[in-house]
PDB file of N, CA and C in Angstrom:
ATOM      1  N   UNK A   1      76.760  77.092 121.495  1.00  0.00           N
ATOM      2  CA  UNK A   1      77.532  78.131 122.151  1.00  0.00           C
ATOM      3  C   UNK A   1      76.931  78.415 123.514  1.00  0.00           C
ATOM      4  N   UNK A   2      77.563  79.032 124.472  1.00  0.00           N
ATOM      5  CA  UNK A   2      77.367  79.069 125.753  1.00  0.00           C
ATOM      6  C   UNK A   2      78.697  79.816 126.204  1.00  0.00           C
ATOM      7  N   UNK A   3      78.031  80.711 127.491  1.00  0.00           N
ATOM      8  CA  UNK A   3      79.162  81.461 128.265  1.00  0.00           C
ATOM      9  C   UNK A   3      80.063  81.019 128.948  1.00  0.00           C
ATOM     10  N   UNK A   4      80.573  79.765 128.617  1.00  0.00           N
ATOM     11  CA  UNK A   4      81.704  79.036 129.419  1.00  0.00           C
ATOM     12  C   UNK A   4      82.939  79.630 128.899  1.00  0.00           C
ATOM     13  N   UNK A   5      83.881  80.582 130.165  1.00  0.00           N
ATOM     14  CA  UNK A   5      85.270  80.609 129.769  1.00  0.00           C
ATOM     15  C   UNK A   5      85.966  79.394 129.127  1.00  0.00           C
ATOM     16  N   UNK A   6      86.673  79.641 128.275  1.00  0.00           N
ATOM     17  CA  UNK A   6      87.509  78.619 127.722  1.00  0.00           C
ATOM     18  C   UNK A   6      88.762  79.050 127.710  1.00  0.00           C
ATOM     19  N   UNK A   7      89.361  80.048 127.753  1.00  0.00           N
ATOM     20  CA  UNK A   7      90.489  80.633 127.694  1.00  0.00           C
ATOM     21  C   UNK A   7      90.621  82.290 128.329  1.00  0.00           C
ATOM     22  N   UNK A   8      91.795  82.655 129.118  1.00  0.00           N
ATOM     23  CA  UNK A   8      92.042  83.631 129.564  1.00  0.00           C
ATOM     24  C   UNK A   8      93.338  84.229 128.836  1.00  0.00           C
ATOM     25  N   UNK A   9      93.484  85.252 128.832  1.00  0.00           N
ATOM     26  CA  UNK A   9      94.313  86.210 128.182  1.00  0.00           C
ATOM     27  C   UNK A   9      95.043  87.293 129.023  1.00  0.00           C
ATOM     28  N   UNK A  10      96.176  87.555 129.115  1.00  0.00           N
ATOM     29  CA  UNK A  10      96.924  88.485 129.928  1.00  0.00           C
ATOM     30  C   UNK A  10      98.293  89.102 129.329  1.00  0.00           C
ATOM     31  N   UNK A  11      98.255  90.400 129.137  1.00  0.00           N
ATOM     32  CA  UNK A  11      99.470  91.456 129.013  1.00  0.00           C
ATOM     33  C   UNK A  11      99.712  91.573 129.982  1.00  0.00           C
ATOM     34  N   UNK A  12     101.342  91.175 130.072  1.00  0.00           N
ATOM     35  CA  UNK A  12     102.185  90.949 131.489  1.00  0.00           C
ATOM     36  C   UNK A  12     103.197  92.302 131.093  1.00  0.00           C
ATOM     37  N   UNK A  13     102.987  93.508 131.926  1.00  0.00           N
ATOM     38  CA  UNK A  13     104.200  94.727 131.770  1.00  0.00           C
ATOM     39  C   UNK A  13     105.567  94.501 132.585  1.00  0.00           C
ATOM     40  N   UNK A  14     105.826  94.461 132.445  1.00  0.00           N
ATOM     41  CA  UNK A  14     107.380  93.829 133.396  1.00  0.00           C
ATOM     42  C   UNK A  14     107.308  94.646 134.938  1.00  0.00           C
ATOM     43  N   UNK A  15     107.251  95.862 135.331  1.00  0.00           N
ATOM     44  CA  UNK A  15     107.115  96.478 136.485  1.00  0.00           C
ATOM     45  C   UNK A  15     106.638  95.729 137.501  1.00  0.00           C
ATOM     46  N   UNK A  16     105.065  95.385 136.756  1.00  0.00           N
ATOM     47  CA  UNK A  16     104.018  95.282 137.967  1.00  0.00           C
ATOM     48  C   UNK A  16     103.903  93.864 137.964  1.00  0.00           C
ATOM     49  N   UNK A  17     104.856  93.199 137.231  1.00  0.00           N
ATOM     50  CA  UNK A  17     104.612  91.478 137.371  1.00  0.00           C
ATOM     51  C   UNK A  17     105.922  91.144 138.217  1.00  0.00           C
ATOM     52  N   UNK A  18     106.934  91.324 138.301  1.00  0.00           N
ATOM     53  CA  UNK A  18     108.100  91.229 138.629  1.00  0.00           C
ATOM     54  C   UNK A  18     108.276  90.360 139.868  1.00  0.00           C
ATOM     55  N   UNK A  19     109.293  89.954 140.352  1.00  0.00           N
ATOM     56  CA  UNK A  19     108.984  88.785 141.417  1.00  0.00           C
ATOM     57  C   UNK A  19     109.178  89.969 142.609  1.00  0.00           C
ATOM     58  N   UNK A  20     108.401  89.719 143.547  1.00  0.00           N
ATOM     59  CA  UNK A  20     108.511  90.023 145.239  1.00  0.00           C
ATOM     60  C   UNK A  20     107.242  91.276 145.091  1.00  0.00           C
ATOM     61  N   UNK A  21     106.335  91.158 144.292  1.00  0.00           N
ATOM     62  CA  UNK A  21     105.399  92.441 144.288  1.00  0.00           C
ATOM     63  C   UNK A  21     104.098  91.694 144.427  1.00  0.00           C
ATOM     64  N   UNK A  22     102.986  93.249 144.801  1.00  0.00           N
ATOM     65  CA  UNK A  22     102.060  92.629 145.277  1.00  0.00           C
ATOM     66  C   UNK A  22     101.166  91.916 143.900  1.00  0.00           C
ATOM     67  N   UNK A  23     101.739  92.204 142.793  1.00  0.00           N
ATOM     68  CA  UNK A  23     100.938  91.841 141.353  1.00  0.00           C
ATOM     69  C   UNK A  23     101.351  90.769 141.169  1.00  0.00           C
ATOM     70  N   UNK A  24     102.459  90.080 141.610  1.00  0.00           N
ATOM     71  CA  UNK A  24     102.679  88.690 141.449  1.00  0.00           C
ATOM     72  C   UNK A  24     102.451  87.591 142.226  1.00  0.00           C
ATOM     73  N   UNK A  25     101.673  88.291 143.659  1.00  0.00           N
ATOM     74  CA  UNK A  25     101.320  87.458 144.996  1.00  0.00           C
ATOM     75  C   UNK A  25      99.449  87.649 144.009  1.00  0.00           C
ATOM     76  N   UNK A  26      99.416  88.796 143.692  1.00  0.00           N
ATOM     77  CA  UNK A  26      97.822  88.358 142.898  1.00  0.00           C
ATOM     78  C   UNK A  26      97.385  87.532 141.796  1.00  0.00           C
ATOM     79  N   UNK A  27      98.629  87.314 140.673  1.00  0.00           N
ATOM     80  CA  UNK A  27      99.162  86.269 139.350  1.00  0.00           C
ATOM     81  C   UNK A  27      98.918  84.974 140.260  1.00  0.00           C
ATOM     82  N   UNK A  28      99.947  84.847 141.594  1.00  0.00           N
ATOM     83  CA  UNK A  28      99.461  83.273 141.936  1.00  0.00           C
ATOM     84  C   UNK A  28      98.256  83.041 142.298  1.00  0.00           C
ATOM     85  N   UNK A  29      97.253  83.883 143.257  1.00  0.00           N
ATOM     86  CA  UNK A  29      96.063  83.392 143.093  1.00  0.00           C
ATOM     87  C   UNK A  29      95.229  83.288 141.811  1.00  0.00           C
ATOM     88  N   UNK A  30      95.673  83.988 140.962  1.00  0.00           N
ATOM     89  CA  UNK A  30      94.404  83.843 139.824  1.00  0.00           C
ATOM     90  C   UNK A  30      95.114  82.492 139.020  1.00  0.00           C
ATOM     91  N   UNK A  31      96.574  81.884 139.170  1.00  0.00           N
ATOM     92  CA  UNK A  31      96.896  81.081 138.338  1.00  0.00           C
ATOM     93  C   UNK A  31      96.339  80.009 139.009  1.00  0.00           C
ATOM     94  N   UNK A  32      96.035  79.891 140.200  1.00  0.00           N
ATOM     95  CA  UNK A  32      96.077  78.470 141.251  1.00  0.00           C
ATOM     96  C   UNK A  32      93.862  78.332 140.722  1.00  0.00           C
ATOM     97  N   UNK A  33      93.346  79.766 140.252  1.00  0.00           N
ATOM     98  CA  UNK A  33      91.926  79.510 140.245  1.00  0.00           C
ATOM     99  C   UNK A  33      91.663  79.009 138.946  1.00  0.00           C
ATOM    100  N   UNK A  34      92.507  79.863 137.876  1.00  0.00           N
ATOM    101  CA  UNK A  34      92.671  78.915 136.593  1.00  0.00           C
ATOM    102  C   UNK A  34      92.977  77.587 136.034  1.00  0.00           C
ATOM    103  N   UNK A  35      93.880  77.551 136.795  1.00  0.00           N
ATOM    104  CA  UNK A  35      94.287  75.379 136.919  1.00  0.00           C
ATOM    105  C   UNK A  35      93.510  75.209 137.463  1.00  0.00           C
ATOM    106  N   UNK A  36      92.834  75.720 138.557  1.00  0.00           N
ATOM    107  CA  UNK A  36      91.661  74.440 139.475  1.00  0.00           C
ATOM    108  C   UNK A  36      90.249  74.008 138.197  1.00  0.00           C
ATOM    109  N   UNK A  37      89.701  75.554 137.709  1.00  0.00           N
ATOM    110  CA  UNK A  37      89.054  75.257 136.518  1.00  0.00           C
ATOM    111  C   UNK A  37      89.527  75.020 135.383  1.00  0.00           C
ATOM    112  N   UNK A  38      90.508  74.367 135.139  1.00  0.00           N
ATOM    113  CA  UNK A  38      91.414  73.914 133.385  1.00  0.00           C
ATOM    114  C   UNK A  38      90.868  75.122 132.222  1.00  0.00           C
ATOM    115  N   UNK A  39      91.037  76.112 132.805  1.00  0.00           N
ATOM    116  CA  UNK A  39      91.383  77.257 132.170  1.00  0.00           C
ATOM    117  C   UNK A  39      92.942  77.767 131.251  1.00  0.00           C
ATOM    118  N   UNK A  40      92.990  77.545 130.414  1.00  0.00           N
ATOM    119  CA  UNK A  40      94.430  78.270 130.013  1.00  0.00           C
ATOM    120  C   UNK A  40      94.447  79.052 129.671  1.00  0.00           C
ATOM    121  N   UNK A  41      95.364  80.094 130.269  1.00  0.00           N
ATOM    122  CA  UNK A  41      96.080  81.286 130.303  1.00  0.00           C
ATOM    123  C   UNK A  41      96.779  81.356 129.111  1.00  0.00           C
ATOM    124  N   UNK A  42      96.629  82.727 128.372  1.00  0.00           N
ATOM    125  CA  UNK A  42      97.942  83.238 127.412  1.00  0.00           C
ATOM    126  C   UNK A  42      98.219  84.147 127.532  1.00  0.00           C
ATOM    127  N   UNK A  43      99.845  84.442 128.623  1.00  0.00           N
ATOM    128  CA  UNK A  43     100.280  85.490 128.462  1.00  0.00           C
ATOM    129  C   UNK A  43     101.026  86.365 127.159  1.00  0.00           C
ATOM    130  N   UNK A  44     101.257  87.685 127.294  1.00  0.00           N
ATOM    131  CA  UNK A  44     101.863  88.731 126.357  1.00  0.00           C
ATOM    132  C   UNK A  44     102.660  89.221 127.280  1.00  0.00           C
ATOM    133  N   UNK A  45     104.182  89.810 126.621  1.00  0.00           N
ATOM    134  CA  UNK A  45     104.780  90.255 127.500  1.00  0.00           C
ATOM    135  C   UNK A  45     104.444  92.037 126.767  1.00  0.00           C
ATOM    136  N   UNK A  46     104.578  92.844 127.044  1.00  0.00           N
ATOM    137  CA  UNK A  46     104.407  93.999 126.571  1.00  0.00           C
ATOM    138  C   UNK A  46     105.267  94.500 125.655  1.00  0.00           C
ATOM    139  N   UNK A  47     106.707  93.950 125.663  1.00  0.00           N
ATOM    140  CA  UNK A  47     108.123  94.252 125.027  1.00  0.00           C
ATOM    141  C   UNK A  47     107.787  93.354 123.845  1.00  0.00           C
ATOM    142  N   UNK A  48     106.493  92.205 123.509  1.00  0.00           N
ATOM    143  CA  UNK A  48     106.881  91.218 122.796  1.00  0.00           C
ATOM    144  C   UNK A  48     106.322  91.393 121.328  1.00  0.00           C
ATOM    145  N   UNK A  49     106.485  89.989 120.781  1.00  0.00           N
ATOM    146  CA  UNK A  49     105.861  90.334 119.195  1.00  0.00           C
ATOM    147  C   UNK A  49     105.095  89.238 119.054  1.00  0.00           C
ATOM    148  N   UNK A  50     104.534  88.960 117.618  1.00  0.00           N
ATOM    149  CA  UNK A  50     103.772  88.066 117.446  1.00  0.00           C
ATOM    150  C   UNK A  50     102.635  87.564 118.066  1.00  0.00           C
ATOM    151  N   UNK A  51     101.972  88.353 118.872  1.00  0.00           N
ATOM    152  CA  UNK A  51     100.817  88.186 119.672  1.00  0.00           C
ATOM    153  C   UNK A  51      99.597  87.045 118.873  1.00  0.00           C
ATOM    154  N   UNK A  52      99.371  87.811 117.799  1.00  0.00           N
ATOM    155  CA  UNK A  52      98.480  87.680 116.658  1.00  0.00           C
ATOM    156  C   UNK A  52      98.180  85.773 116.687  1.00  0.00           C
ATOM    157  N   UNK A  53      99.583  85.414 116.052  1.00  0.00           N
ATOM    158  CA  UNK A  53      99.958  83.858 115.596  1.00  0.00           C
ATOM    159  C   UNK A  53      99.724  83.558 117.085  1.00  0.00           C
ATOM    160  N   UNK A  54     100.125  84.294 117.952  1.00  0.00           N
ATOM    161  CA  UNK A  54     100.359  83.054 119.285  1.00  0.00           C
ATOM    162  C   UNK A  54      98.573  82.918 120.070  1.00  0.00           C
ATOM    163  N   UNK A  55      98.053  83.836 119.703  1.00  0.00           N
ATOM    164  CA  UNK A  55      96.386  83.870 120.345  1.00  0.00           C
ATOM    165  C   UNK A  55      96.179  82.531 119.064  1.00  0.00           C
ATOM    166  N   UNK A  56      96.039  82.907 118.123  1.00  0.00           N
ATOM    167  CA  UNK A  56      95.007  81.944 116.867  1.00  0.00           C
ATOM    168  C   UNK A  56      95.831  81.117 117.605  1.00  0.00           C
ATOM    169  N   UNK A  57      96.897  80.737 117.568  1.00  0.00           N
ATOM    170  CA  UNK A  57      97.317  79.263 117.314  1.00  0.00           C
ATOM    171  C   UNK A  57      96.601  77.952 119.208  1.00  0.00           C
ATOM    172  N   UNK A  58      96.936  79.734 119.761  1.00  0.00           N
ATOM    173  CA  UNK A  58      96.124  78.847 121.376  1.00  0.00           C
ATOM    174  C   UNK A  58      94.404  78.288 120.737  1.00  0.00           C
ATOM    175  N   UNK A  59      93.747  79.296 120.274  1.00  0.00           N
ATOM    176  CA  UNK A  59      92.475  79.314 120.331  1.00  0.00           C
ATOM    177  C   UNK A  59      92.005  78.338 119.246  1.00  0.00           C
ATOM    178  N   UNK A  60      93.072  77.754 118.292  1.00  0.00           N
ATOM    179  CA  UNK A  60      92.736  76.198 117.834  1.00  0.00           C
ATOM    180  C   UNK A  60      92.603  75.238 118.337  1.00  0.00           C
ATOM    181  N   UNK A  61      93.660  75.524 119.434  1.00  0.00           N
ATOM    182  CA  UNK A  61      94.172  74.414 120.566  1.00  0.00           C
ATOM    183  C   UNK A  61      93.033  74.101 121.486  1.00  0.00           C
ATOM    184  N   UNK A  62      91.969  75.099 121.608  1.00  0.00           N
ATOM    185  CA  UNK A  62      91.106  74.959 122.425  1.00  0.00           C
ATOM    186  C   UNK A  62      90.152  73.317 122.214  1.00  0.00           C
ATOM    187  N   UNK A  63      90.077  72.680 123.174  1.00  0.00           N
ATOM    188  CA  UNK A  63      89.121  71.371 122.795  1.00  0.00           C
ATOM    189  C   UNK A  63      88.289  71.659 124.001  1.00  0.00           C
ATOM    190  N   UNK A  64      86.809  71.777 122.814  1.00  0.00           N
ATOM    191  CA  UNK A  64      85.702  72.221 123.613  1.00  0.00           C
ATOM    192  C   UNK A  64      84.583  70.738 123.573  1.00  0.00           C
TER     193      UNK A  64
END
């Protein structure tokens, strides 16, 4: 074990993600720093369900 990110996690609220805002000019830089380090992202939408299944099922997916 070791402190290497392997995965990032994000609750997306619809307001402050929305297209033409400044939270979605900040989403592209952090998405463009995550692909550069093969980081994957799992978003949540706030309205959504099944969070639970959809984290485990990423965090199997992980190949470390």
């Amino acid at each position: 074990m070791d402190k290497k990110l392997v995965i990032a996690l994000e609750v997306d609220g619809y307001y402050y993600h929305r297209e033409g805002t400044k939270q979605q000019e900040r989403d592209l830089i952090k998405n463009k720093i995550l692909k550069k380090y093969d980081i994957p992202l799992i978003r949540l939408k706030t309205v959504g369900s099944g969070e639970k299944e959809i984290i485990k099922k990423e965090i199997e997916n992980i190949k470390l």
